[in-house]
Protein backbone atom coordinates (compact mmCIF):
# COMPACT_ATOMS: atom_id res chain seq x y z
CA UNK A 1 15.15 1.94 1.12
CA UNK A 2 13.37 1.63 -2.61
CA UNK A 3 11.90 -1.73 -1.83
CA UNK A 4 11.56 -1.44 1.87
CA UNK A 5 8.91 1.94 0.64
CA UNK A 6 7.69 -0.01 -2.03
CA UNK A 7 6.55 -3.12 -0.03
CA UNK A 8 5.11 -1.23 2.73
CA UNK A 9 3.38 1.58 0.35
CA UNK A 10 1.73 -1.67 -1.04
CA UNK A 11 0.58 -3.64 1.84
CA UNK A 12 -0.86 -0.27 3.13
CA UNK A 13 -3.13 -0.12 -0.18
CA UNK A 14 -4.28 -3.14 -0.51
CA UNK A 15 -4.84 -4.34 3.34
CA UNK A 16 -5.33 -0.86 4.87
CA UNK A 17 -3.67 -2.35 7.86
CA UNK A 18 -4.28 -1.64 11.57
CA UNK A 19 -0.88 -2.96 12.19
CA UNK A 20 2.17 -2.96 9.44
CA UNK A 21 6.05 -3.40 10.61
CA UNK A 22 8.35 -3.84 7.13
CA UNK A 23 11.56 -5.14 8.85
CA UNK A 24 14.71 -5.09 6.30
CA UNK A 25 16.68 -8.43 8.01
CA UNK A 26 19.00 -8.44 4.68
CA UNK A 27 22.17 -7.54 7.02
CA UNK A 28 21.89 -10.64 8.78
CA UNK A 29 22.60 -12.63 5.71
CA UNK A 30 25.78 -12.68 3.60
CA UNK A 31 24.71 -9.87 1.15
CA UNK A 32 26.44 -6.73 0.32
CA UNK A 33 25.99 -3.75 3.10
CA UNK A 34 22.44 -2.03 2.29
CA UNK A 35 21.01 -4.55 0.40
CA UNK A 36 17.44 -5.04 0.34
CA UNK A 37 16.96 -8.60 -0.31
CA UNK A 38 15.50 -9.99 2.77
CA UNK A 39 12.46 -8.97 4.80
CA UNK A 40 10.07 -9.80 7.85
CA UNK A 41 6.36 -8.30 7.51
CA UNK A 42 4.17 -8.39 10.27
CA UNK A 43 0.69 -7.21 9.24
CA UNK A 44 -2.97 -7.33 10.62
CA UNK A 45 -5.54 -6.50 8.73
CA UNK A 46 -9.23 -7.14 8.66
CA UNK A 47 -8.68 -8.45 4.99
CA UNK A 48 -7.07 -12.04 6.42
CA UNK A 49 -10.55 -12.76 8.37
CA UNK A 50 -11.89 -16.18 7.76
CA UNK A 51 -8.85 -16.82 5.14
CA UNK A 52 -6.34 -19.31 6.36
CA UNK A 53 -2.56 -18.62 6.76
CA UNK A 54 -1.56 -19.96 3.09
CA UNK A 55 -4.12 -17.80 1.40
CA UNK A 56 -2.82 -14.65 3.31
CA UNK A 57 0.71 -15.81 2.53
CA UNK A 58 -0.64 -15.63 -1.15
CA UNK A 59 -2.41 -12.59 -1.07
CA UNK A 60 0.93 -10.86 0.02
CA UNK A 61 3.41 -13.08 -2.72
CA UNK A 62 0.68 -12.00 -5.43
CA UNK A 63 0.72 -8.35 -4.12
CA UNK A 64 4.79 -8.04 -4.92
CA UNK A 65 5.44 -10.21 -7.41
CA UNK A 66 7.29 -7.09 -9.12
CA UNK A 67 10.01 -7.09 -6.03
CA UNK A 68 10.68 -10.49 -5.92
CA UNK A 69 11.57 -9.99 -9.76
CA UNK A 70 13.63 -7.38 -9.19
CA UNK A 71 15.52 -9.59 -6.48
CA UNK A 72 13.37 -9.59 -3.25
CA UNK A 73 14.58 -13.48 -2.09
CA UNK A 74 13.43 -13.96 0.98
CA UNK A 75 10.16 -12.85 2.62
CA UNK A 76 9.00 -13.90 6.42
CA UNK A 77 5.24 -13.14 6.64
CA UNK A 78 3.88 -12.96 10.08
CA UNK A 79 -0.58 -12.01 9.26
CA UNK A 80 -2.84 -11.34 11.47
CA UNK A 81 -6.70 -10.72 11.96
CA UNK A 82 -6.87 -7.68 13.95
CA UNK A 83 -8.20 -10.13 16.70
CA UNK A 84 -5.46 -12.67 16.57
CA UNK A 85 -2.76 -9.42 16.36
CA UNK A 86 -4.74 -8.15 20.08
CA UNK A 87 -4.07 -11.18 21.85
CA UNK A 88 -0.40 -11.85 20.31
CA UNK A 89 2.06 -11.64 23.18
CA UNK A 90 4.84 -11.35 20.55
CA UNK A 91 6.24 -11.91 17.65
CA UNK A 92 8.02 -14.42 16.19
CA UNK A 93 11.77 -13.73 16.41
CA UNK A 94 13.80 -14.51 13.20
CA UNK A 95 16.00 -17.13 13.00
CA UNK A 96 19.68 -16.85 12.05
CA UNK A 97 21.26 -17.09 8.91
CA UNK A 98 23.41 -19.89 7.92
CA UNK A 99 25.55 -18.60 5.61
């Protein structure tokens, strides 16, 4: 759970979120058992007001850099104003691997 911790410990920082789920998907993809390769964030924060989705998508790419280097691969960002996360009726399921 190194880069599960490390991802969340760094979206709390920076975004001081009201909402923050770090979701480790990586054993629904072919990868060895407790791998931590593949991830679904769902965050609100009042940081993404008035930015649009690819600057928030960005923001959080920028923001861990270091674990995709160290073999994050796959990242599903779901961001949220604090508004928008309110009148969510829920969130997006993840789609299945194909391979």
């Amino acid at each position: 759970m190194i880069v599960q911790t490390s991802i969340t410990d760094k979206l709390t920082a920076r975004f001081s979120p009201v909402h923050l789920e770090v979701i480790n998907e990586s054993n629904r993809h072919h990868v060895p058992p407790n791998s931590e390769t593949h991830f679904k964030v769902v965050i609100a924060s009042d940081a993404f007001d008035s930015l649009r989705l690819i600057a928030r998508h960005r923001l959080v790419n920028e923001l861990l850099a270091d674990e995709f280097a160290a073999g994050l691969h796959a990242l599903t960002m779901h961001t949220y104003t604090p508004e928008e996360w309110q009148a969510l009726d829920a969130i997006p399921a993840s789609p299945k691997c194909k391979g």
